[in-house]
Protein backbone atom coordinates (compact mmCIF):
# COMPACT_ATOMS: atom_id res chain seq x y z
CA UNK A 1 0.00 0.00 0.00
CA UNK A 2 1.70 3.48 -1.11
CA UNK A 3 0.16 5.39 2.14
CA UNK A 4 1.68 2.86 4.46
CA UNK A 5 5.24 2.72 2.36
CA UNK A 6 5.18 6.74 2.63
CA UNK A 7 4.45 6.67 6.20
CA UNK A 8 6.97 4.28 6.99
CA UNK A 9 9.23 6.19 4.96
CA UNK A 10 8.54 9.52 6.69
CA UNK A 11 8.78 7.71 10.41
CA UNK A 12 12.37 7.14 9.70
CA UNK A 13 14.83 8.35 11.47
CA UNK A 14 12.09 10.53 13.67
CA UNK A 15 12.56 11.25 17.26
CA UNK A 16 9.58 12.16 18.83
CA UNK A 17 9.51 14.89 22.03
CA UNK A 18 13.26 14.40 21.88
CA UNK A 19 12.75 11.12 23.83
CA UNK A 20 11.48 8.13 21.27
CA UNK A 21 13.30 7.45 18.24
CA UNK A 22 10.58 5.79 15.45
CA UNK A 23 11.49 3.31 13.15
CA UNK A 24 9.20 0.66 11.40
CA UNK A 25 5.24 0.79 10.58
CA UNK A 26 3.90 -2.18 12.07
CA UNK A 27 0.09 -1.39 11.34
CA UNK A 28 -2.28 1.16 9.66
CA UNK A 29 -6.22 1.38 10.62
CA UNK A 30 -8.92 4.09 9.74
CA UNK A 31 -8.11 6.40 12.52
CA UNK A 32 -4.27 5.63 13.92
CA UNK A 33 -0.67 4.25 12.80
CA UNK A 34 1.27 2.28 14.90
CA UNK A 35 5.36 2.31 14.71
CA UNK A 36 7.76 0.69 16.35
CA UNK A 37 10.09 2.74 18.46
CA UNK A 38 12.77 3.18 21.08
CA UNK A 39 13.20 4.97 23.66
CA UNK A 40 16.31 6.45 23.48
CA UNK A 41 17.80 7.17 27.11
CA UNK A 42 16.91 3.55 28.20
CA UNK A 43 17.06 1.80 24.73
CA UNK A 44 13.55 -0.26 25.73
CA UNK A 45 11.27 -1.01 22.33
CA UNK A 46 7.57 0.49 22.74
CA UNK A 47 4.62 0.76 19.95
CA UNK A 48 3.72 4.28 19.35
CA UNK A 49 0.39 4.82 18.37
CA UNK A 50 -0.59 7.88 16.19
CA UNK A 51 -4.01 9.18 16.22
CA UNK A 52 -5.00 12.01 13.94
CA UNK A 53 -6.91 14.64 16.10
CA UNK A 54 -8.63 15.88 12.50
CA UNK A 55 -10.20 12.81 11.58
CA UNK A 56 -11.04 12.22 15.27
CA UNK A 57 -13.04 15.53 15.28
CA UNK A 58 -14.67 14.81 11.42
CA UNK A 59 -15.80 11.38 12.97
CA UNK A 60 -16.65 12.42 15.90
CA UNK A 61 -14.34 9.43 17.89
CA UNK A 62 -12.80 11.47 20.51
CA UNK A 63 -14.37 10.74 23.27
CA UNK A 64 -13.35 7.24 22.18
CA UNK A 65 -10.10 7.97 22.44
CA UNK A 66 -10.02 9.45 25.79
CA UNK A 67 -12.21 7.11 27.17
CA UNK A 68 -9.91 4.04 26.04
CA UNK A 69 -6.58 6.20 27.66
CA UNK A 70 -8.51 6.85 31.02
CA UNK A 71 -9.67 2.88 30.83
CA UNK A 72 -5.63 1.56 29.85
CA UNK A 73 -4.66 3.88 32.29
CA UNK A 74 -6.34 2.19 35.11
CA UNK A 75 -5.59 -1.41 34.22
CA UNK A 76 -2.21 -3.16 34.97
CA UNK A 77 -2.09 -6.77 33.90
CA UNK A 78 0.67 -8.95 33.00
CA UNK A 79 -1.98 -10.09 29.56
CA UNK A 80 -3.14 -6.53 29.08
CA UNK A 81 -0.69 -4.03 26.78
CA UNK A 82 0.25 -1.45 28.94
CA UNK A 83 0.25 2.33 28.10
CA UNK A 84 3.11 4.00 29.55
CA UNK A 85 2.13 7.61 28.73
CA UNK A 86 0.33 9.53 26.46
CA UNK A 87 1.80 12.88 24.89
CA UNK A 88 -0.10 15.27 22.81
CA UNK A 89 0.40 17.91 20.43
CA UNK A 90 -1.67 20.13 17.97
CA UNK A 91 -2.40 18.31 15.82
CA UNK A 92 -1.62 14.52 17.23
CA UNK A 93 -2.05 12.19 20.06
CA UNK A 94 0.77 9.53 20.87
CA UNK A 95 -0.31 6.73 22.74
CA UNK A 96 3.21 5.25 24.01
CA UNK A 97 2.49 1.09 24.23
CA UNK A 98 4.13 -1.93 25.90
CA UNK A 99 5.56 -3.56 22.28
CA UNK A 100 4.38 -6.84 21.53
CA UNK A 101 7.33 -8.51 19.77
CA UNK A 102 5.37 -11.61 18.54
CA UNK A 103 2.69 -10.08 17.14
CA UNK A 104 -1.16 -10.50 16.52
CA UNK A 105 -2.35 -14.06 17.69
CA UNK A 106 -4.32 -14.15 14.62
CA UNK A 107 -1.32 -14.22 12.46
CA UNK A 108 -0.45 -17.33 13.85
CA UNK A 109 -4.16 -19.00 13.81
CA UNK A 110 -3.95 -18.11 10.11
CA UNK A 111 -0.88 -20.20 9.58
CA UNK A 112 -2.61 -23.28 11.27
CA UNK A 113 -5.23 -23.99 14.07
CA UNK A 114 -3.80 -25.11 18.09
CA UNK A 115 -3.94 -28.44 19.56
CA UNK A 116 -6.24 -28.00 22.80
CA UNK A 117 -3.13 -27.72 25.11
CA UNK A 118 -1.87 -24.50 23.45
CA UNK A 119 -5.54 -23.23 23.11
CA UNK A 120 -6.31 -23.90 26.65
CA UNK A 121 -3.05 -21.73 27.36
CA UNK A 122 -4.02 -18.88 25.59
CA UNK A 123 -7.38 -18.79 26.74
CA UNK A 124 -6.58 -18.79 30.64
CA UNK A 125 -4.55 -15.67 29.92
CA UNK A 126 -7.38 -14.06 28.23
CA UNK A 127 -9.89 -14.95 30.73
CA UNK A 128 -7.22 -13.94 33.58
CA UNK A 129 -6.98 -10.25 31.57
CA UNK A 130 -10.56 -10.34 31.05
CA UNK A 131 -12.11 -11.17 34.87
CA UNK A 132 -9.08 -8.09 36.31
CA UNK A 133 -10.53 -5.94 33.89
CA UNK A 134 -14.16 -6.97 34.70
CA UNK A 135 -13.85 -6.65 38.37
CA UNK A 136 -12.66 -3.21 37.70
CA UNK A 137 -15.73 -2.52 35.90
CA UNK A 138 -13.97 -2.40 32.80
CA UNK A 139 -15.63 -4.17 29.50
CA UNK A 140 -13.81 -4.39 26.34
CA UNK A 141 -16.87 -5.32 23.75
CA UNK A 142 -14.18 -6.07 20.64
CA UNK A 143 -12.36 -9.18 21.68
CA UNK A 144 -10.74 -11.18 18.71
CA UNK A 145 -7.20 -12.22 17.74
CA UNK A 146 -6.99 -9.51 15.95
CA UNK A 147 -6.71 -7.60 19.54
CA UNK A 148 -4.79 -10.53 20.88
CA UNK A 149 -1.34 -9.41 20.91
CA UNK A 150 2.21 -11.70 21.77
CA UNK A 151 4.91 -10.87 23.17
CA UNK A 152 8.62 -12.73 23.34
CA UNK A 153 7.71 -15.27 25.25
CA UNK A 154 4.48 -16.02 23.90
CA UNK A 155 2.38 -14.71 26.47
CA UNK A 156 -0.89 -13.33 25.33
CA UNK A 157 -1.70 -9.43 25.59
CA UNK A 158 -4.99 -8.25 24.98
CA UNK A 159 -5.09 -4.35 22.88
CA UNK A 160 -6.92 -1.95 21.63
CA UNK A 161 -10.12 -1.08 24.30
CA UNK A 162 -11.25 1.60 21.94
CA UNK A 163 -14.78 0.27 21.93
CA UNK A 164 -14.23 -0.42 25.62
CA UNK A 165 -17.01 0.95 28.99
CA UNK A 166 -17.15 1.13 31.81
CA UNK A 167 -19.86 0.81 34.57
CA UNK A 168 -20.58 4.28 34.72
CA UNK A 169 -21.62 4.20 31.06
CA UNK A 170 -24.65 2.39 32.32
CA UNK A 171 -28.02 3.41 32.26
CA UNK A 172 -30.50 3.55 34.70
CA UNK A 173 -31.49 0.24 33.43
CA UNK A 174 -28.29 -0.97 33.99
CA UNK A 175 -26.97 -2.15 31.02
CA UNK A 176 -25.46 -1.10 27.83
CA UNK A 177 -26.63 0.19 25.03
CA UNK A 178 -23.95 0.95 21.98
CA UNK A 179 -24.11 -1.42 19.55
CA UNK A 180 -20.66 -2.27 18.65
CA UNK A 181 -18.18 -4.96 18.16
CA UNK A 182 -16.95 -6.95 15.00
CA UNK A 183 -19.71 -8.87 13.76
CA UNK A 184 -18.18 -12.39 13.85
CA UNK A 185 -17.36 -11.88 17.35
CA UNK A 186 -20.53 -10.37 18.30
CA UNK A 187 -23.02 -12.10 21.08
CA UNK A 188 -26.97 -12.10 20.22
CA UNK A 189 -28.00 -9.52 22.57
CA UNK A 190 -26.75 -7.06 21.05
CA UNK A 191 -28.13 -7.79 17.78
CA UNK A 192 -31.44 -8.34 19.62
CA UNK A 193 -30.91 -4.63 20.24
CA UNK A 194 -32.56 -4.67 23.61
CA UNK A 195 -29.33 -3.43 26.00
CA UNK A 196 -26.70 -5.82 26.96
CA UNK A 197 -24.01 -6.88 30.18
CA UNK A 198 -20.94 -5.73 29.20
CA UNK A 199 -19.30 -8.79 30.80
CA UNK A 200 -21.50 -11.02 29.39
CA UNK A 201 -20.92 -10.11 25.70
CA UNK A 202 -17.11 -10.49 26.58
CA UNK A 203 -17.69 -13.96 27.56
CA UNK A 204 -19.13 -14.39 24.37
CA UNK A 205 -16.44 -13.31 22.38
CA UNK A 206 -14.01 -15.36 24.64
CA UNK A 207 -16.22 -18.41 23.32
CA UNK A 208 -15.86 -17.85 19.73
CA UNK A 209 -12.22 -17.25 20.26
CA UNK A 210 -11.68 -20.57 21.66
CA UNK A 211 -13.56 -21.91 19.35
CA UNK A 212 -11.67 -20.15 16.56
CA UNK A 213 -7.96 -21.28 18.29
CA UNK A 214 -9.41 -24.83 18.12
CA UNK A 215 -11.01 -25.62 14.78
CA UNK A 216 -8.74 -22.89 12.69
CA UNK A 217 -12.25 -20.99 11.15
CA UNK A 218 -14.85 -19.09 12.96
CA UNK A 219 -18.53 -20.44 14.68
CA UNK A 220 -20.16 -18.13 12.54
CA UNK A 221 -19.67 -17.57 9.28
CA UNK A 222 -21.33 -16.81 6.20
CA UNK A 223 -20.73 -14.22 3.34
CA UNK A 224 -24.14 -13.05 3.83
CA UNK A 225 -24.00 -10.36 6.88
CA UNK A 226 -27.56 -11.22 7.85
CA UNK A 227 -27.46 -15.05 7.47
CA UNK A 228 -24.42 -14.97 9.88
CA UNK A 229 -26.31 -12.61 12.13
CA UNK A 230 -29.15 -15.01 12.15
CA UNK A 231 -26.77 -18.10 13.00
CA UNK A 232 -25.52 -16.03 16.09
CA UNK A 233 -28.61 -14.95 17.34
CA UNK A 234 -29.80 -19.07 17.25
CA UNK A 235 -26.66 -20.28 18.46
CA UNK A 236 -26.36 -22.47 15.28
CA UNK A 237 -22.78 -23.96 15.06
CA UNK A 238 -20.69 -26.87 14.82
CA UNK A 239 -17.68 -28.50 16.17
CA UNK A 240 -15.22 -30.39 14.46
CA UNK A 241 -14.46 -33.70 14.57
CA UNK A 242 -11.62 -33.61 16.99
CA UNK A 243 -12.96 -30.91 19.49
CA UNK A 244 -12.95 -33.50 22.71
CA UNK A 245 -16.30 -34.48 24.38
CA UNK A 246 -15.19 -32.23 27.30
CA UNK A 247 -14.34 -28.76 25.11
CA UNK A 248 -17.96 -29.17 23.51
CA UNK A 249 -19.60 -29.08 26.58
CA UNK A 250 -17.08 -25.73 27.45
CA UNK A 251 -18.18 -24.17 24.39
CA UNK A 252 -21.91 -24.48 24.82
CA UNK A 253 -21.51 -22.80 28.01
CA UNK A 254 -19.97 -20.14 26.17
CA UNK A 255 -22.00 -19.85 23.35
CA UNK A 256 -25.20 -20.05 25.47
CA UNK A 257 -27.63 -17.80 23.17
CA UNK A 258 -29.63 -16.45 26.55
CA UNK A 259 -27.56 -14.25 28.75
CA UNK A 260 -28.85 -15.19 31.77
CA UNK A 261 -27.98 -19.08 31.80
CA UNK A 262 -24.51 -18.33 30.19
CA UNK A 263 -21.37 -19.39 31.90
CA UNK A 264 -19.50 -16.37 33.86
CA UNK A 265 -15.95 -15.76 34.58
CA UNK A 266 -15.85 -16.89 38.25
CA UNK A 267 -17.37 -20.28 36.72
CA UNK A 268 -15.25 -20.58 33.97
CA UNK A 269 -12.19 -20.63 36.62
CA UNK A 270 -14.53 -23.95 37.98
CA UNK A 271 -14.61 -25.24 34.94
CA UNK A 272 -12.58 -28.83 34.49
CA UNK A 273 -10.99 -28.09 30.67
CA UNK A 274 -10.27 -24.68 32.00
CA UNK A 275 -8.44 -25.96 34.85
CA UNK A 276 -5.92 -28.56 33.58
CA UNK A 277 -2.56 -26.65 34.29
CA UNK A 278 -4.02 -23.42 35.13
CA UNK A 279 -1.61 -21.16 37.04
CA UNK A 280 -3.44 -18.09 38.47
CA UNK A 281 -2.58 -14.64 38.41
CA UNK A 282 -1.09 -13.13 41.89
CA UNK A 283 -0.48 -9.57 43.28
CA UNK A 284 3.13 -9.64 42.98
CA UNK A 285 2.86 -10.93 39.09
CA UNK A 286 0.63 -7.76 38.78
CA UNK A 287 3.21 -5.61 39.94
CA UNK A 288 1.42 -4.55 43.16
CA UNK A 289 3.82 -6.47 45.61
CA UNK A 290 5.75 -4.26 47.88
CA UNK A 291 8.48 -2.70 46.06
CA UNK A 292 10.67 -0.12 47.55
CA UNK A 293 11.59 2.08 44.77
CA UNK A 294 13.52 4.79 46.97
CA UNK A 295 11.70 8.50 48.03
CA UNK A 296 11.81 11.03 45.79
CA UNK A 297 9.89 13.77 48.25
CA UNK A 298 8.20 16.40 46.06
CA UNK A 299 8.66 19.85 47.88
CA UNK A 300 5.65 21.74 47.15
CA UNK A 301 5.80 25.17 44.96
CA UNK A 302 3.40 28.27 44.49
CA UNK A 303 1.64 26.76 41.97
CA UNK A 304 0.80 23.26 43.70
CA UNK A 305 -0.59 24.94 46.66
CA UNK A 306 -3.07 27.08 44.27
CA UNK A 307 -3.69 24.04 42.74
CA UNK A 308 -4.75 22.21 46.08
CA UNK A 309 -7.88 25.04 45.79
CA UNK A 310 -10.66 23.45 43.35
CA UNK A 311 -11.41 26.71 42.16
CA UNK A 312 -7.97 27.58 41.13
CA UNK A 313 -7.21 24.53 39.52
CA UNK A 314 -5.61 24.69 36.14
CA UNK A 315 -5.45 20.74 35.74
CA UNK A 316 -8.87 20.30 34.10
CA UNK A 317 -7.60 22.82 31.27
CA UNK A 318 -4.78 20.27 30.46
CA UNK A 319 -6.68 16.91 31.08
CA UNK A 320 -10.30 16.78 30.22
CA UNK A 321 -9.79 12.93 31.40
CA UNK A 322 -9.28 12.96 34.60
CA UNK A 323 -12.69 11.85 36.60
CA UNK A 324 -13.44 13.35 39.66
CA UNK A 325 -11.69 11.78 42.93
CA UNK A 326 -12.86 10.81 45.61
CA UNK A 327 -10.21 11.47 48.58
CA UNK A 328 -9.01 14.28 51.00
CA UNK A 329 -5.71 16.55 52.21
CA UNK A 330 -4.52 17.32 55.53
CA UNK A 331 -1.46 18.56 57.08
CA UNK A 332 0.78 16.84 59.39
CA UNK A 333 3.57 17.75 61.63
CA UNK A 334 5.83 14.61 60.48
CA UNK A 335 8.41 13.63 58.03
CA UNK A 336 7.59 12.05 54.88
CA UNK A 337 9.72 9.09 55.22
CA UNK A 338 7.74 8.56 58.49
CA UNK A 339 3.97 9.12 57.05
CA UNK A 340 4.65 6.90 54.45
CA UNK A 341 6.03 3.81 56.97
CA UNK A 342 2.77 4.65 58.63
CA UNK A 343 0.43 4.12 56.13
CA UNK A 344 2.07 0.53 54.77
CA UNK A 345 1.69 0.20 58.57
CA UNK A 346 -1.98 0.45 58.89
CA UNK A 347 -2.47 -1.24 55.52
CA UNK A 348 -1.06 -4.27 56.38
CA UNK A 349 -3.72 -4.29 59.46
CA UNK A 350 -6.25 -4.73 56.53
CA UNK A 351 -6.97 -7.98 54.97
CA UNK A 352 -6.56 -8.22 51.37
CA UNK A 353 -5.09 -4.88 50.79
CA UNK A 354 -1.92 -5.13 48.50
CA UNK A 355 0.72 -2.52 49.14
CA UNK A 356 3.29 -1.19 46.05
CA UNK A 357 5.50 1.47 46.94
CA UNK A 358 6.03 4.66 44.71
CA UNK A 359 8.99 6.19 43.51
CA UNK A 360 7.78 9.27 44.48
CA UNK A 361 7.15 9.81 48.21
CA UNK A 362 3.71 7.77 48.54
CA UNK A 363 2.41 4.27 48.41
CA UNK A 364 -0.62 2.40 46.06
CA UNK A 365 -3.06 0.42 47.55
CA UNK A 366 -5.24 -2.19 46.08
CA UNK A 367 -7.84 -4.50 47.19
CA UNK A 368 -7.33 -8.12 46.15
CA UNK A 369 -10.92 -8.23 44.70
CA UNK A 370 -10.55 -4.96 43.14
CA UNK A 371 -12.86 -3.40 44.55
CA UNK A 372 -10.53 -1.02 46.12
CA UNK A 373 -7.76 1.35 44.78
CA UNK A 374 -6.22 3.79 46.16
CA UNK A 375 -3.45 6.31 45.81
CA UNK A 376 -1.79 8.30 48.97
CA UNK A 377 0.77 10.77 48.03
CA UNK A 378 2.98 13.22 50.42
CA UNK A 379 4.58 16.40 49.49
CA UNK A 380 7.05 18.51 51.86
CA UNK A 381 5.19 21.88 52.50
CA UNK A 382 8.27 23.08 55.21
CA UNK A 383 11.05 21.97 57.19
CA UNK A 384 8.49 19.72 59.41
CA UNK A 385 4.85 20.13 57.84
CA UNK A 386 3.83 17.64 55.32
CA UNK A 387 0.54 17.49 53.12
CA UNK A 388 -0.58 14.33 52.82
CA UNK A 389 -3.49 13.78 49.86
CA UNK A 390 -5.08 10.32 49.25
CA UNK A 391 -7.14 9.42 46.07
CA UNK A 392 -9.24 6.76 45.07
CA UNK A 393 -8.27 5.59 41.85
CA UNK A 394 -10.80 3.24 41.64
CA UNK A 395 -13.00 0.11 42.76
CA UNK A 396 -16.27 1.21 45.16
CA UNK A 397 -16.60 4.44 46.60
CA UNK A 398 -18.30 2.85 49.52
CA UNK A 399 -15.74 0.37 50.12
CA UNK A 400 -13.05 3.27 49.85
CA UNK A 401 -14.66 5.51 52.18
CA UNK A 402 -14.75 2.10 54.53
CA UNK A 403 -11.56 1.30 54.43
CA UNK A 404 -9.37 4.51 54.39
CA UNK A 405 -11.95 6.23 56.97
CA UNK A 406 -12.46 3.43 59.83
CA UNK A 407 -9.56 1.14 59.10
CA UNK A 408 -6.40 3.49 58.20
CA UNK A 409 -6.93 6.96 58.24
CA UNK A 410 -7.63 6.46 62.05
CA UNK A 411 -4.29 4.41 62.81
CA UNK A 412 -2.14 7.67 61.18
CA UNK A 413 -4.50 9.97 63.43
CA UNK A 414 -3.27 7.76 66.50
CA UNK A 415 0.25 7.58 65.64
CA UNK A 416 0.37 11.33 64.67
CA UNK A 417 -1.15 12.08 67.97
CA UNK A 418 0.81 10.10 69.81
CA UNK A 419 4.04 11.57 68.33
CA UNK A 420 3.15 15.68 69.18
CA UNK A 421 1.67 14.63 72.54
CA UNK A 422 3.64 17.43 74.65
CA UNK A 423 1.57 19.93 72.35
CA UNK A 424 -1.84 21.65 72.77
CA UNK A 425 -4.27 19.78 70.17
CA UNK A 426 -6.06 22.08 68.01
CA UNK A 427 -7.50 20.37 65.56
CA UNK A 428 -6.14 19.77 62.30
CA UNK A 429 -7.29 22.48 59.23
CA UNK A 430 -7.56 21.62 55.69
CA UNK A 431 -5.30 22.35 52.65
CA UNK A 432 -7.86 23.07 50.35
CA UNK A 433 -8.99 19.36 50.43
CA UNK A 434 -12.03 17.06 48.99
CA UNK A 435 -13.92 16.52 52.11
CA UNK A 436 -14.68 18.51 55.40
CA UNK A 437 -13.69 16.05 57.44
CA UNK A 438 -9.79 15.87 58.92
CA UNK A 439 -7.39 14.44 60.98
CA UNK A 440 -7.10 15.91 64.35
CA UNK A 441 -3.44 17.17 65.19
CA UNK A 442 -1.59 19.15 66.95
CA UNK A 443 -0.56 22.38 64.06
CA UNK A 444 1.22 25.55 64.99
CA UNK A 445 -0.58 27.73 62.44
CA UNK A 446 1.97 30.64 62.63
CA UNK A 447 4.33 27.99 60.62
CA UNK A 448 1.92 27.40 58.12
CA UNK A 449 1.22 31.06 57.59
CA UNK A 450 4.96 31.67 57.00
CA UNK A 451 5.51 29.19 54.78
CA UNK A 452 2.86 30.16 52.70
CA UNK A 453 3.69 34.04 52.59
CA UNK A 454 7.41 32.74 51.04
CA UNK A 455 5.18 30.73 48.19
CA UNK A 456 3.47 34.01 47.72
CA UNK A 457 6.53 35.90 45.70
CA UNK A 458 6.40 32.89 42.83
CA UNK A 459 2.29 33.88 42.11
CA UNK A 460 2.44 36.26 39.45
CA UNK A 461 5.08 34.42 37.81
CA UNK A 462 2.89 30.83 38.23
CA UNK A 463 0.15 32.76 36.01
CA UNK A 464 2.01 34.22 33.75
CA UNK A 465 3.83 30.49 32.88
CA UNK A 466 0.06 29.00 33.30
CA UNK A 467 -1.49 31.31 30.78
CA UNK A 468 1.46 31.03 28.32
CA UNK A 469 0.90 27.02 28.87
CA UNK A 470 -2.67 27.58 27.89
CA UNK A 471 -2.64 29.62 24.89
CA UNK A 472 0.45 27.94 23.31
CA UNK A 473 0.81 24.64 21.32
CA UNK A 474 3.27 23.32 23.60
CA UNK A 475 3.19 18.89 23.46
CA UNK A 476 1.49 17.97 26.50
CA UNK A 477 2.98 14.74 28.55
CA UNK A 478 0.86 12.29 30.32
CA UNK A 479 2.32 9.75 32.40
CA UNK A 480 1.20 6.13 33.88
């Protein structure tokens, strides 16, 4: 294809924000390019993804595009690409990918169709990526080995959730209601047109998948559109000769026409073909063991504190993305080194809660159902005050407000209080925070006051730099 050669061509020898250096086209679709590149300070091979912001605005797919960066964002799977950041600039977005070295899955099924062993292998990854993804209220609605990516080792790494939703996308009804997908892969109630569970049509495409890594050819197939669409919505399909008596009875699970009856995730992981050799996914292979990664304490400028205030903040002009947080800021009298060592301290007191320390001064939390996220960061205001913020990043807000109110946030009140007991307790104040509601500890305000009037020099200048940041075309860096 000349557009792809001439692309490729022009990629050459481009370094990109002075930091990736592209080299070959490895893929061309209607609304992005994908290249190979390398980052050039640590020499590591990523996929950079190009996405035209003109054809995005003529199609009107943008809030595609920044709902699939706030949903890749959130998920961190060993079987899931990751992003590592996203940069921007007039005219483009650059979404920088883990690279797959092996390449699509379906390049290989084209070649020849898996014995059972290697199928079953493939699919326990998927349905691993797919159940972390699910329990994070994340549903990817375009599954197929065209989205199934490889890397080195063979591993499978599912791509591409720009037809992906999540829960809050629901309506009142509860369900969804786009109809999308490819239409091979695509389960019968959304054809029926009548709303759908997003996990449910997932499990659905996982079916045909396995069905498809199996036999070599699809479930469904016809090259009339609508005789194919009937066959799905009847369930009408059948297995080859050497599809074992225990697979079939798998796959009609999976390809159960009625919602309702059809097989879910946490049965699949039941399920006696699915089993055979199965190694689950931990914490620590998700990278959310406890890893100490050093301090790097961020010291907190004029324009971070006017930031803390939600009417000052500048963020949203930058990153329409970001969701609103649930979470709070206080002060305490403490160094960071020590807040942090409290918080893994009080963490650990909590079942299930999986601990990964950042290389910034903070720590992530994470529930081991996922149900449960959390982020809580801590920036040096003075010489002894700290601000300590804590996000939820996601999971349930009711089982975030559970945990960090009654189960951790009151073990760092009891420490801090026990550590400034030969003071006068006052009562903690806010730094511009999220909720009313605060730790109690001991503050001398007069500190506060003076650190803030030295911030106070830096304001005009923090505007000026802001407004110049606003009305320029500067690339804009986003980072995971």
């Amino acid at each position: 294809m000349p557009e792809i050669e001439q692309a490729a061509a022009a990629a050459e020898s481009t370094v990109l924000f002075e930091k990736y250096e592209v080299g070959r086209l490895l893929g061309c679709g209607a609304f992005a390019k994908v290249y190979h590149a390398r980052n050039t300070s640590t020499g590591q091979s990523v996929a950079v993804k190009v996405v035209s912001k003109k054809k995005l605005a003529a199609t009107g797919m943008a809030s595609n595009v920044k709902r699939e960066i706030a949903i890749m964002s959130r998920l961190h799977h060993p079987n899931i690409v990751k992003l590592h950041e996203v940069l921007a600039t007039k005219t483009k977005i650059y979404f920088i990918l883990e690279f797959a070295k092996g390449g699509e899955l379906f390049a290989r099924i084209a070649k020849s169709r898996f014995g059972e062993d290697l199928a079953r292998r493939f699919f326990q990854q998927l349905i691993s990526a797919v159940g972390y993804c699910h329990a994070r209220g994340v549903f990817h609605r375009d599954l197929k080995p065209e989205n199934l990516l490889l890397d080195e080792h063979a591993n499978l790494k599912v791509s591409d959730f720009g037809l992906g939703a999540v829960k809050e996308q629901m309506g009142v009804d509860g369900v969804l209601h786009t109809l999308c997908g490819t239409p091979a892969y695509v389960a019968p109630e959304i054809l029926a047109k009548k709303g759908y569970d997003g996990a449910k049509v997932d499990v659905w495409s996982c079916g045909v998948i396995l069905f498809v890594l199996v036999a070599g050819y699809l479930p469904f197939n016809d090259p009339n559109l609508m005789v194919m669409y009937r066959k799905i919505y009847k369930g009408e399909y059948r297995c080859p000769r050497w599809f074992s008596t225990e697979l079939r009875r798998f796959l009609a699970r999976l390809l159960d026409t009625n919602p309702e009856t059809r097989i879910t995730v946490d049965e699949i992981l039941k399920e006696a073909w699915f089993k055979k050799g199965y190694k689950e996914v931990t914490f620590g292979d998700l990278g959310l063991e406890w890893k100490s990664e050093g301090d790097d304490v961020k010291d907190l400028n004029a324009f971070d504190i006017i930031a803390f205030s939600t009417g000052l903040n500048l963020s949203g002009l930058f990153d329409s993305l970001k969701e609103v947080e649930e979470g709070e800021r206080f002060l305490l009298k403490e160094s960071p080194e020590k807040v942090v060592e409290k918080v893994v301290a009080a963490a650990s007191t909590v079942e299930g809660i999986i601990v990964r320390r950042r290389k910034e001064c903070g720590v992530e939390l994470e529930g081991c159902d996922g149900n449960f996220a959390a982020l809580v960061e801590v920036y040096r205001l003075s010489a002894e005050l700290v601000v300590v913020e804590v996000r939820r990043r996601d999971g349930n807000g009711g089982v975030f407000r559970d945990v960090w109110r009654n189960k951790i946030r009151p073990y760092l009140c009891a420490a801090s209080s026990s550590t400034t007991s030969d003071r006068e307790e006052t009562g903690a104040q806010p730094v511009a925070g999220y909720y009313n509601q605060f730790l109690r500890i001991p503050l001398n305000w007069l500190e506060v006051q003076m650190e803030l009037d030295e911030h106070l020099n830096e304001l005009f200048f923090v505007i000026k730099i802001a407004y110049n940041l606003i009305t320029s075309s500067y690339p804009i860096s986003i980072s995971f």
